[in-house]
N, C-alpha and C. Protein backbone atom coordinates (compact mmCIF):
# COMPACT_ATOMS: atom_id res chain seq x y z
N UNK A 1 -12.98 -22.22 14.39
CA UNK A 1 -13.99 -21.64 13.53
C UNK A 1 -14.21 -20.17 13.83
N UNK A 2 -14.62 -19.92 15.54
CA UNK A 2 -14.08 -18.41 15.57
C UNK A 2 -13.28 -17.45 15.14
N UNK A 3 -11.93 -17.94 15.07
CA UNK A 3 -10.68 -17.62 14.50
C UNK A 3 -10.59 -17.20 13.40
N UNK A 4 -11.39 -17.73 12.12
CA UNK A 4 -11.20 -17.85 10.52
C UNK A 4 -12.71 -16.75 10.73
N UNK A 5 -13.51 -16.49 11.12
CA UNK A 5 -14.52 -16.08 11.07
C UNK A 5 -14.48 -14.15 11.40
N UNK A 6 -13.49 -14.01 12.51
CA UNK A 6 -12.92 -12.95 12.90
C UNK A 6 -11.75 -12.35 12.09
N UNK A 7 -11.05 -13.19 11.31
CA UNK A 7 -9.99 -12.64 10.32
C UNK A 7 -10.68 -12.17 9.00
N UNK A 8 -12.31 -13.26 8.82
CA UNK A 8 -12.51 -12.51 7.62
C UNK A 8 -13.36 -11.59 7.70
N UNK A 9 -13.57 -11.05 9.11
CA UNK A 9 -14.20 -9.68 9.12
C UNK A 9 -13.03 -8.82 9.39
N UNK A 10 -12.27 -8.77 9.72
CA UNK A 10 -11.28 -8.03 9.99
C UNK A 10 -10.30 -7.64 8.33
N UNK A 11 -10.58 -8.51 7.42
CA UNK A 11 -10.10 -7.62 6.73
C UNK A 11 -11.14 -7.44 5.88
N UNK A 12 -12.20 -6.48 6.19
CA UNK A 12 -12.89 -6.15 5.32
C UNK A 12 -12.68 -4.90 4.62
N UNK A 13 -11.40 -4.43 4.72
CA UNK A 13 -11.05 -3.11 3.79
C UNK A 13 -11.01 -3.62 2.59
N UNK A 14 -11.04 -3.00 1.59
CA UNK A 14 -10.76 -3.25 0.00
C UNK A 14 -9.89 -1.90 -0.16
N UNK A 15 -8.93 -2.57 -1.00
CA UNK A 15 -8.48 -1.23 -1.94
C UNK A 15 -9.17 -1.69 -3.32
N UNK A 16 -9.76 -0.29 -3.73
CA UNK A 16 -10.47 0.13 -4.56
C UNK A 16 -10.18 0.82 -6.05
N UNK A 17 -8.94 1.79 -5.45
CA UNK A 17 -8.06 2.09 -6.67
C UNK A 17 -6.41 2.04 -6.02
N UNK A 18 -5.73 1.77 -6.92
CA UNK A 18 -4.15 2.08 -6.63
C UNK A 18 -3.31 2.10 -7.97
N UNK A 19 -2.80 3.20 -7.88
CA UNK A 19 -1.82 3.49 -9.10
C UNK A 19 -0.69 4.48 -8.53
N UNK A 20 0.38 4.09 -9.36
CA UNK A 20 1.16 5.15 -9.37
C UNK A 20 1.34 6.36 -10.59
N UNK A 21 1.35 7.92 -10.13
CA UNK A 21 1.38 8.35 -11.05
C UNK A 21 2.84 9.01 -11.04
N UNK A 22 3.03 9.65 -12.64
CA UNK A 22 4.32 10.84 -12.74
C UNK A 22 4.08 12.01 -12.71
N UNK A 23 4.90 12.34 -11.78
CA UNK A 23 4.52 14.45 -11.23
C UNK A 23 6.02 14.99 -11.95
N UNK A 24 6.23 16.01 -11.63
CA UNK A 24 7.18 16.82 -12.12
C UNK A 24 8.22 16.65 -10.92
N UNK A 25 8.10 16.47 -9.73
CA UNK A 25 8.51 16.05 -8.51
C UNK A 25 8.57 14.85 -8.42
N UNK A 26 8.26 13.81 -9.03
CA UNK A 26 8.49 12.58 -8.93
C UNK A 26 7.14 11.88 -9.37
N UNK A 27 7.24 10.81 -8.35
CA UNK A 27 5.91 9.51 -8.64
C UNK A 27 5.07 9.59 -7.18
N UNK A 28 3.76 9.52 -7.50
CA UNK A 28 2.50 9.95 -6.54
C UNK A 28 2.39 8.88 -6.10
N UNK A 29 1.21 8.29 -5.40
CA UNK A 29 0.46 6.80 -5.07
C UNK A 29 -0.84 7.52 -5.10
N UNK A 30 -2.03 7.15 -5.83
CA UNK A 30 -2.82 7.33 -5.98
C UNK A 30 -3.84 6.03 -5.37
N UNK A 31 -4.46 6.36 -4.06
CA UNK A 31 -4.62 5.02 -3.83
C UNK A 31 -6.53 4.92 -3.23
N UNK A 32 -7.39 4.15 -3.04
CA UNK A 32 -8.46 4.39 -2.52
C UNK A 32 -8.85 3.55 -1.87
N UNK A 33 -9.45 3.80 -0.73
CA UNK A 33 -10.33 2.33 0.10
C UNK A 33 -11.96 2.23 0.29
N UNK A 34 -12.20 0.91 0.60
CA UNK A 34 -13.49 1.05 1.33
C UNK A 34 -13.55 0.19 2.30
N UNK A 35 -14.50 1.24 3.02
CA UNK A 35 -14.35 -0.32 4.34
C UNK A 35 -15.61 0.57 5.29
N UNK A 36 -16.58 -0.13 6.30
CA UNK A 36 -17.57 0.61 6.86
C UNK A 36 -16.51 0.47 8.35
N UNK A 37 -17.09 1.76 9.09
CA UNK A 37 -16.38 1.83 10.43
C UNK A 37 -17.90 0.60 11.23
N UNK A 38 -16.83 -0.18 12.15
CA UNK A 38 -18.04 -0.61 12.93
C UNK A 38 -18.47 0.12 14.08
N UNK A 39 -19.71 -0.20 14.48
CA UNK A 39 -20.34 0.38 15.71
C UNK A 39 -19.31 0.52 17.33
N UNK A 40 -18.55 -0.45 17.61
CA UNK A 40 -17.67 0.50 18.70
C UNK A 40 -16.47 0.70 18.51
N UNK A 41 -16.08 1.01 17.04
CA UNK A 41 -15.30 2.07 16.63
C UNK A 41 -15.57 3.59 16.44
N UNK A 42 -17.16 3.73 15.75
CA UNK A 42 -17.52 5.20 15.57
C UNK A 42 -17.79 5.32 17.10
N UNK A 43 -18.21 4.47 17.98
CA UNK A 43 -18.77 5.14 19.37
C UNK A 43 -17.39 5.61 19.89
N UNK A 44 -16.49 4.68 19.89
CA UNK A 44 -14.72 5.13 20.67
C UNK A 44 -14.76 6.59 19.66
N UNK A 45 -14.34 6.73 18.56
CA UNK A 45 -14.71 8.03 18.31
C UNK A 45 -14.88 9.52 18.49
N UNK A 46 -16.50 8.97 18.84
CA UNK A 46 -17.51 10.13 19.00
C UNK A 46 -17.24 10.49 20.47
N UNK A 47 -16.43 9.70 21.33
CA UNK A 47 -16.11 9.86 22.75
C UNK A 47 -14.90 10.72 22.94
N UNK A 48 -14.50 10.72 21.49
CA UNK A 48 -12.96 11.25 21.68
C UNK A 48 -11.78 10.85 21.92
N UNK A 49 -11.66 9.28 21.31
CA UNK A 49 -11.10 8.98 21.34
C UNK A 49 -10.46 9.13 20.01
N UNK A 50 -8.70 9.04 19.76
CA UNK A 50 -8.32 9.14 18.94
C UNK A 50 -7.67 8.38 18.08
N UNK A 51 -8.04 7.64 16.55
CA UNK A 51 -8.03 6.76 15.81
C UNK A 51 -7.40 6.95 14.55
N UNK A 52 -6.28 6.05 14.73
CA UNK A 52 -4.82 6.26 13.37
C UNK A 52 -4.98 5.36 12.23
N UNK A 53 -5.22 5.58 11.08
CA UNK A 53 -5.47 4.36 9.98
C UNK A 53 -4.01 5.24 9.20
N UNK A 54 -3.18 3.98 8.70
CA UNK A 54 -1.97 4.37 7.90
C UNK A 54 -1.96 3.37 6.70
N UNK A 55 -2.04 4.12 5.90
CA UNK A 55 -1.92 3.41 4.01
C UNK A 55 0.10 3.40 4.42
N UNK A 56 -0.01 2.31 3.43
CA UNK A 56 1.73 1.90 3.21
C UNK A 56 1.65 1.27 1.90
N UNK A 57 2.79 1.97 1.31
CA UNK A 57 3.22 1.58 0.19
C UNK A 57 4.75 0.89 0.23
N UNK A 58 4.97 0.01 -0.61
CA UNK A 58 6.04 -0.99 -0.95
C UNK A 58 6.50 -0.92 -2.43
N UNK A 59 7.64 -0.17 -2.97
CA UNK A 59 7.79 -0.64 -4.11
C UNK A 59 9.41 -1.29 -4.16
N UNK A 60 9.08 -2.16 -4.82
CA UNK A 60 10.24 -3.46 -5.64
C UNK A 60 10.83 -3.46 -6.33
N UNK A 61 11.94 -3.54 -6.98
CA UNK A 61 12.67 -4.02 -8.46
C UNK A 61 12.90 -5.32 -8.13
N UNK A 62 11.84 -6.41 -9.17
CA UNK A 62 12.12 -7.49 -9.52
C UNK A 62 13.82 -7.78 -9.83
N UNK A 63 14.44 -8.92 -9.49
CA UNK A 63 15.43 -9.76 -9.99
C UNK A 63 15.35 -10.87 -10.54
N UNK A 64 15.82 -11.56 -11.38
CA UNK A 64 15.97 -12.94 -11.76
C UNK A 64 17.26 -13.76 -10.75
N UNK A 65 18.24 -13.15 -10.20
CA UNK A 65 19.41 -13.13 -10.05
C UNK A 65 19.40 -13.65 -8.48
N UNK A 66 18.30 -13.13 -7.88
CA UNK A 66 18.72 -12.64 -6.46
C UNK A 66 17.41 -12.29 -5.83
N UNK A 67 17.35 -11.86 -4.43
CA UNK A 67 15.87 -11.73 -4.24
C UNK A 67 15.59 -10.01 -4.54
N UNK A 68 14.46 -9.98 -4.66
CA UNK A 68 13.67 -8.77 -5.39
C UNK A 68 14.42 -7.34 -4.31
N UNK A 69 14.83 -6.59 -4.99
CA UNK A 69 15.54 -5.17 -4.15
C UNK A 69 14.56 -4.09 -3.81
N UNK A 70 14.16 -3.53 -1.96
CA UNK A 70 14.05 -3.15 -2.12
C UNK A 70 14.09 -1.53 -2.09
N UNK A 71 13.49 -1.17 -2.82
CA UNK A 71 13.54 0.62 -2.89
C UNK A 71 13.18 1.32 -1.99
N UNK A 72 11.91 0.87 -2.19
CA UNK A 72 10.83 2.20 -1.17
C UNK A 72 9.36 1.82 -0.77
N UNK A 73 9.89 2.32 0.61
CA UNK A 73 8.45 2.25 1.31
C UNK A 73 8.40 3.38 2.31
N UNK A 74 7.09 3.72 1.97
CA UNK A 74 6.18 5.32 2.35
C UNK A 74 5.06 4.92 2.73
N UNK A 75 4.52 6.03 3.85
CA UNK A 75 3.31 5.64 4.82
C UNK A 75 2.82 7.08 4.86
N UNK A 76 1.64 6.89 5.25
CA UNK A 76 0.71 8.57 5.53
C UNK A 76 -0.20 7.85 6.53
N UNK A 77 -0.08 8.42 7.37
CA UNK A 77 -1.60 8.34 8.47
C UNK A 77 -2.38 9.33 8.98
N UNK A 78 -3.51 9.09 8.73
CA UNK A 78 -4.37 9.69 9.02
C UNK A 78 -5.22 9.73 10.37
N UNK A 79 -5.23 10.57 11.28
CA UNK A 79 -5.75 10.84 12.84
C UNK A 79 -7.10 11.17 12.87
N UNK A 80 -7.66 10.67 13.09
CA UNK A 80 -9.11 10.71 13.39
C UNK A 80 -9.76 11.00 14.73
N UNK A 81 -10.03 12.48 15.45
CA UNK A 81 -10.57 12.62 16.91
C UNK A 81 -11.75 13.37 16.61
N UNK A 82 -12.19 12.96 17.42
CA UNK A 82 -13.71 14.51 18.05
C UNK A 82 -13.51 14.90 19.22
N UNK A 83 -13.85 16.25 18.78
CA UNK A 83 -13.46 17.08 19.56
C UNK A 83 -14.53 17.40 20.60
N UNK A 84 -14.53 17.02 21.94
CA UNK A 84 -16.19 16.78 22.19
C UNK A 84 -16.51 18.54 22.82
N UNK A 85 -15.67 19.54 23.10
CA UNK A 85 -15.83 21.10 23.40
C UNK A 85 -16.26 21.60 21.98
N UNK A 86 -16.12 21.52 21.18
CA UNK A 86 -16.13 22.17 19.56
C UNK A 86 -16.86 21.55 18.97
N UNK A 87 -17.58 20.27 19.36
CA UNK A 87 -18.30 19.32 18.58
C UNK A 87 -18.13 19.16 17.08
N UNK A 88 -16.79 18.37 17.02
CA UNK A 88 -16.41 18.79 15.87
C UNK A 88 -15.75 17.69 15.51
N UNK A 89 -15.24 16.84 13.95
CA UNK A 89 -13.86 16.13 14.01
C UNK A 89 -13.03 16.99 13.44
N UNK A 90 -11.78 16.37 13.74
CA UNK A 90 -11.06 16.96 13.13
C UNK A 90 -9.81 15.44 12.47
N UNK A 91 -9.03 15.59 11.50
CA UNK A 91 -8.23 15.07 11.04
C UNK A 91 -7.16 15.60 10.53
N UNK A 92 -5.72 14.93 10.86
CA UNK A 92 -4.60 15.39 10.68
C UNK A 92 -3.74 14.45 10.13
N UNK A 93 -3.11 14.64 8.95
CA UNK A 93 -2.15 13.68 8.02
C UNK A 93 -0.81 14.19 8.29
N UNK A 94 -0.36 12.86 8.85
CA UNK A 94 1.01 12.58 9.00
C UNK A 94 1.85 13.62 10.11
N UNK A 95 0.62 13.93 11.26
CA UNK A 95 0.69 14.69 12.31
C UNK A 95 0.78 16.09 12.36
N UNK A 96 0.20 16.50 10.65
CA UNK A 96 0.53 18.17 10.52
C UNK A 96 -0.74 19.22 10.89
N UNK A 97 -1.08 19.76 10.06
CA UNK A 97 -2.27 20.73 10.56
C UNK A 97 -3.22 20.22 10.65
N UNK A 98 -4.36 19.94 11.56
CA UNK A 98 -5.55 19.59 11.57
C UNK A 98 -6.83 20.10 11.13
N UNK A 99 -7.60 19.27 10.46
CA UNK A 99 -8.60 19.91 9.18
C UNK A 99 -9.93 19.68 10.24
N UNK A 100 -10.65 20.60 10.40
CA UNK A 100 -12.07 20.21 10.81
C UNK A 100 -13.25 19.97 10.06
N UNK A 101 -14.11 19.30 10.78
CA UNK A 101 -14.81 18.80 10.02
C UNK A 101 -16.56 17.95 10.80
N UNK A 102 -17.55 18.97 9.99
CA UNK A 102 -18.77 18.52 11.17
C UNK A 102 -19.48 16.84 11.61
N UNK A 103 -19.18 15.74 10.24
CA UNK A 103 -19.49 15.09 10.60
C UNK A 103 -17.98 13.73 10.33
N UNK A 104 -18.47 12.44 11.27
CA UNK A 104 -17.48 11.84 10.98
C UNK A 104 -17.02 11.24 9.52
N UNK A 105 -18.22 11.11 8.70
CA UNK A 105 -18.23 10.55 7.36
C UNK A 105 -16.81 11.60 6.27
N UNK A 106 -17.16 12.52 6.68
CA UNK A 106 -16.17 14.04 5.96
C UNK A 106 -14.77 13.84 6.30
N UNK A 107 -14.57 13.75 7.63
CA UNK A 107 -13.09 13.17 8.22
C UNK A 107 -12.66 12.15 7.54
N UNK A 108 -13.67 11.01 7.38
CA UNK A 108 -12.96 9.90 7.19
C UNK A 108 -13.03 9.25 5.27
N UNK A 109 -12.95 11.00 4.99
CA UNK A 109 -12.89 11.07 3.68
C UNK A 109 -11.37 10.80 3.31
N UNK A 110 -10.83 11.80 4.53
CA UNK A 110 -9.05 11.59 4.36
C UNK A 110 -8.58 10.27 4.26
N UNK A 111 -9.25 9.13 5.11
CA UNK A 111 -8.82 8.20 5.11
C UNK A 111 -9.23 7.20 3.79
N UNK A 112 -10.40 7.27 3.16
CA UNK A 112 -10.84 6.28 2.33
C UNK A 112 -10.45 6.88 0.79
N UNK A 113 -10.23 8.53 0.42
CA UNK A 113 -9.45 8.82 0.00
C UNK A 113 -8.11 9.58 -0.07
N UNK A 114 -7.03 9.14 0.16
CA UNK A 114 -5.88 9.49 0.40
C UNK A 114 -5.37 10.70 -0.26
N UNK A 115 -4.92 12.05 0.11
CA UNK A 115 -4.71 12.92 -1.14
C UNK A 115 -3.33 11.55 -1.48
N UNK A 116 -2.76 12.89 -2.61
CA UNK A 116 -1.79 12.04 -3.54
C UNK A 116 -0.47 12.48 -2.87
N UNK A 117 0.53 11.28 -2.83
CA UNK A 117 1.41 11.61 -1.89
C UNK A 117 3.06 11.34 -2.33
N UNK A 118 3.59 12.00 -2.44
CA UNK A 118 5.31 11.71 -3.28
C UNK A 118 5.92 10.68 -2.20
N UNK A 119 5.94 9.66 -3.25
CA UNK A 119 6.64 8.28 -2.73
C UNK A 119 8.40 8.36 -3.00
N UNK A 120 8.65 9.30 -4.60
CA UNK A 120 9.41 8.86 -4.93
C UNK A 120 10.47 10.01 -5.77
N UNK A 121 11.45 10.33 -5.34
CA UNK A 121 11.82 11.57 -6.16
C UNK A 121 12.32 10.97 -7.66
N UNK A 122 12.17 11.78 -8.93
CA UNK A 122 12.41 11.37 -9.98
C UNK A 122 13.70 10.73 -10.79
N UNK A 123 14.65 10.82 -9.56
CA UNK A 123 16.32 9.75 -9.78
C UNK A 123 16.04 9.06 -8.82
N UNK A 124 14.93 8.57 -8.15
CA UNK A 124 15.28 7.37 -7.19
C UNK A 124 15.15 6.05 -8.45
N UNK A 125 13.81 6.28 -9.00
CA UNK A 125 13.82 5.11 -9.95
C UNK A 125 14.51 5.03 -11.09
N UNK A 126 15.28 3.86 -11.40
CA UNK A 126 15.49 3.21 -12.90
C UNK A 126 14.49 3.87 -13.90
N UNK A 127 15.04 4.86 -14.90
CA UNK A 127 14.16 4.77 -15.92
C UNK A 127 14.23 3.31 -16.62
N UNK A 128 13.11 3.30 -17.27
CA UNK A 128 12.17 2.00 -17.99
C UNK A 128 12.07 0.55 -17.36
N UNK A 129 12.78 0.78 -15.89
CA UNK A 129 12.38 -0.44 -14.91
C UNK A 129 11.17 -0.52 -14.73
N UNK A 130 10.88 -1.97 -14.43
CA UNK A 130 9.18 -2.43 -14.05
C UNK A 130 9.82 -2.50 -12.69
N UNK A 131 8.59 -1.95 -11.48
CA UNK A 131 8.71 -2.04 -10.64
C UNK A 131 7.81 -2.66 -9.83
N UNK A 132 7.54 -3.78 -8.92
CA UNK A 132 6.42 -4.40 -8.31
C UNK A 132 5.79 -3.41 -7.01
N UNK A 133 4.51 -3.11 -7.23
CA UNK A 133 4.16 -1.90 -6.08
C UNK A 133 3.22 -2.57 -5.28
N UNK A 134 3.08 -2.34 -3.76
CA UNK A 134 2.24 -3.13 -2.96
C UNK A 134 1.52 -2.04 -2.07
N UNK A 135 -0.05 -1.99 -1.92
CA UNK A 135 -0.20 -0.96 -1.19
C UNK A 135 -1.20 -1.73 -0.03
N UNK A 136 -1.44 -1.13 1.19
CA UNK A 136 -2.43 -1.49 1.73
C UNK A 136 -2.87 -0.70 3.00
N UNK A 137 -3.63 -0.67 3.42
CA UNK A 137 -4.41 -0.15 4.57
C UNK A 137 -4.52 -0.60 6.23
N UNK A 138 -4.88 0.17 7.19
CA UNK A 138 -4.36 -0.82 8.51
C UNK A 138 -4.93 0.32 9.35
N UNK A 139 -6.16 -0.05 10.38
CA UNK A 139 -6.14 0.66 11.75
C UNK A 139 -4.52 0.46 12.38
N UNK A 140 -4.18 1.84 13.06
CA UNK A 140 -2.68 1.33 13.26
C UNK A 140 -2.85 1.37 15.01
N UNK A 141 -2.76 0.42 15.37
CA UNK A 141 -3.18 0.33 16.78
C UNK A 141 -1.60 0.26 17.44
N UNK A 142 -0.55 0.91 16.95
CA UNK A 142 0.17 1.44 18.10
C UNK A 142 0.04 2.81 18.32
N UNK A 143 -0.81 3.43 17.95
CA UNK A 143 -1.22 5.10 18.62
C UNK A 143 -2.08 5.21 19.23
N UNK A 144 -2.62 3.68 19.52
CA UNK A 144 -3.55 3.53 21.33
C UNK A 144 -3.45 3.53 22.07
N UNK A 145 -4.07 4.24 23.17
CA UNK A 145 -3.73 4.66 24.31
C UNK A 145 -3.66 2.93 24.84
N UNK A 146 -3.01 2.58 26.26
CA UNK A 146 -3.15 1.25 26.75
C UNK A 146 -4.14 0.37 26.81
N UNK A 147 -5.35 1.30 27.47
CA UNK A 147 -6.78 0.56 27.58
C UNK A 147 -7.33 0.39 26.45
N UNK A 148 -7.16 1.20 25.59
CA UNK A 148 -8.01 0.95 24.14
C UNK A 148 -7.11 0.06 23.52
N UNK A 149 -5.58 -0.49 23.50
CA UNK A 149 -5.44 -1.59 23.18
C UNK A 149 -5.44 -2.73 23.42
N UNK A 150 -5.29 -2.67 24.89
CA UNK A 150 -6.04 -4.17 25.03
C UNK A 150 -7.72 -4.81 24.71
N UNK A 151 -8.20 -3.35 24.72
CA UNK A 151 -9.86 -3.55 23.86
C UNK A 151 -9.55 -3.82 22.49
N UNK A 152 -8.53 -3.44 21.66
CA UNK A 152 -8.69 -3.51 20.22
C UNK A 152 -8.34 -5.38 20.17
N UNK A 153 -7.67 -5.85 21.01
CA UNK A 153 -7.70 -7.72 20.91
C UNK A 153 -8.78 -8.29 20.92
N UNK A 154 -10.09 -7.67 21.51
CA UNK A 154 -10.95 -8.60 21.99
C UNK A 154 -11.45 -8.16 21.34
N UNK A 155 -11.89 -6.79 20.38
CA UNK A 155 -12.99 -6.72 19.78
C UNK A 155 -12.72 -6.74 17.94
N UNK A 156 -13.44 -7.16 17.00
CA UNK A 156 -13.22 -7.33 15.62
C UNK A 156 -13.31 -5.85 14.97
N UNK A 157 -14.00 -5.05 15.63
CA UNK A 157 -14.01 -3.55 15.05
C UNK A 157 -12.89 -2.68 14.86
N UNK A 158 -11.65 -3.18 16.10
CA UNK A 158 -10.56 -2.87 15.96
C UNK A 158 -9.33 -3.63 15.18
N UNK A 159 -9.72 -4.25 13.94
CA UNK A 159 -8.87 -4.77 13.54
C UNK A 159 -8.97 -4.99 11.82
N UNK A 160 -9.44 -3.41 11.71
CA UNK A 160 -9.18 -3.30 10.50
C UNK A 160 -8.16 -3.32 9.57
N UNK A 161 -7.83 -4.10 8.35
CA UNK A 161 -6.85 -4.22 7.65
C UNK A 161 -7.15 -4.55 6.22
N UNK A 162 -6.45 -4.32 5.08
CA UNK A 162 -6.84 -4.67 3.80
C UNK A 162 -5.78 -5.30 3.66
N UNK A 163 -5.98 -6.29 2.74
CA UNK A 163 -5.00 -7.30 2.02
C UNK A 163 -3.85 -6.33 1.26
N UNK A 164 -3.04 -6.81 0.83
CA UNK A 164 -1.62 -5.96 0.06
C UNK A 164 -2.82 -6.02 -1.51
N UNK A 165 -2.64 -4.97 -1.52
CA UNK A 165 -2.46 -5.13 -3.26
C UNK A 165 -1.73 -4.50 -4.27
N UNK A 166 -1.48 -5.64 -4.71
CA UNK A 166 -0.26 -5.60 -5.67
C UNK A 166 -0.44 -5.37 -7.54
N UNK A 167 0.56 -4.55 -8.03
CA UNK A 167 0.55 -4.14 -9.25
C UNK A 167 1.99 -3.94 -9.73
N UNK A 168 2.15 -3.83 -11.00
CA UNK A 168 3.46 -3.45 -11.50
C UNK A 168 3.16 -2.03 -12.20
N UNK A 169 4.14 -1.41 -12.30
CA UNK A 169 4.59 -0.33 -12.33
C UNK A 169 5.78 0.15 -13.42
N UNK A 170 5.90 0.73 -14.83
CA UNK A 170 7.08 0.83 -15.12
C UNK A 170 7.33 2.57 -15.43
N UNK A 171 8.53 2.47 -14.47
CA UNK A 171 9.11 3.60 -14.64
C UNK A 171 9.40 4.67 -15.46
N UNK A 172 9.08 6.21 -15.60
CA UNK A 172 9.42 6.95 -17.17
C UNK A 172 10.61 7.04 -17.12
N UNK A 173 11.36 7.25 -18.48
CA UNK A 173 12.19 8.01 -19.33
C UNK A 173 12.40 9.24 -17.94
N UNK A 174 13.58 9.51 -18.15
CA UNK A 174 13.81 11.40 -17.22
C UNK A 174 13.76 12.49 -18.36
């Protein structure tokens, strides 16, 4: 009963929006979450500790023939530290420049909204293929230090995750 009780707090992320769009560069993922940080997650945090949530995308070409092929899968993560000299957060996507930022709610804007991110250059896909797209969300607890992962087993705050969600997708014309 513990067990079933801890999984369904643990995935209390929602995705909120997910689409794919068409850029001139290809196809975006337009994607959104919600989910509240728990209490000794913002405290690990505010201590300075540093916290990786990574959106992943999955896209498919259905078969009748054979099992479903697939294409592509793309990830962005987002780094979440405070800086406790600068009193500050800061956040960095996909390990590049780091954005500051005074409170944690602002940081973890990056994470609940994702900018828009090229999954797909515009000859990877089949024009007028339907494509099955899967997106989802995940504290990524292999960018924990040792001690904070063996804390992320025992505690439910560290085990944030959203269900896949899934949509179809059909490809433009070039």
């Amino acid at each position: 009963m513990m067990f079933s009780c801890a999984q369904a707090y643990a995935s209390g992320v929602e995705v909120t929006t997910a689409k794919i769009e068409t850029s001139d560069e290809g196809y975006r993922v337009l994607v959104a979450f919600s989910f509240e940080l728990g209490n000794d997650l913002k405290t690990a945090i505010n201590e300075g500790i540093p916290v990786s949530f990574t959106a992943e995308v999955e896209i498919n070409r259905p078969r009748w023939y054979w099992f479903d092929e697939k294409t592509i899968r793309s990830s962005q993560t987002v780094k979440i530290q405070y800086d406790l000299w600068r009193r500050q957060y800061t956040a960095a996507v996909n390990g590049g420049l780091k954005q500051n930022f005074a409170t944690l709610e602002e940081a973890m804007t990056l994470v609940w909204h994702p900018r828009r991110w090229l999954v797909a250059d515009k000859n990877i896909l089949n024009p007028n293929a339907t494509y099955n797209v899967a997106v989802r969300l995940k504290l990524d607890s292999n960018q924990l230090s040792r001690p904070m992962l063996i804390t992320s087993f025992s505690n439910s705050d560290w085990r944030l995750a959203s269900e896949w969600k899934r949509f179809t997708f059909k490809a433009d014309d070039k």
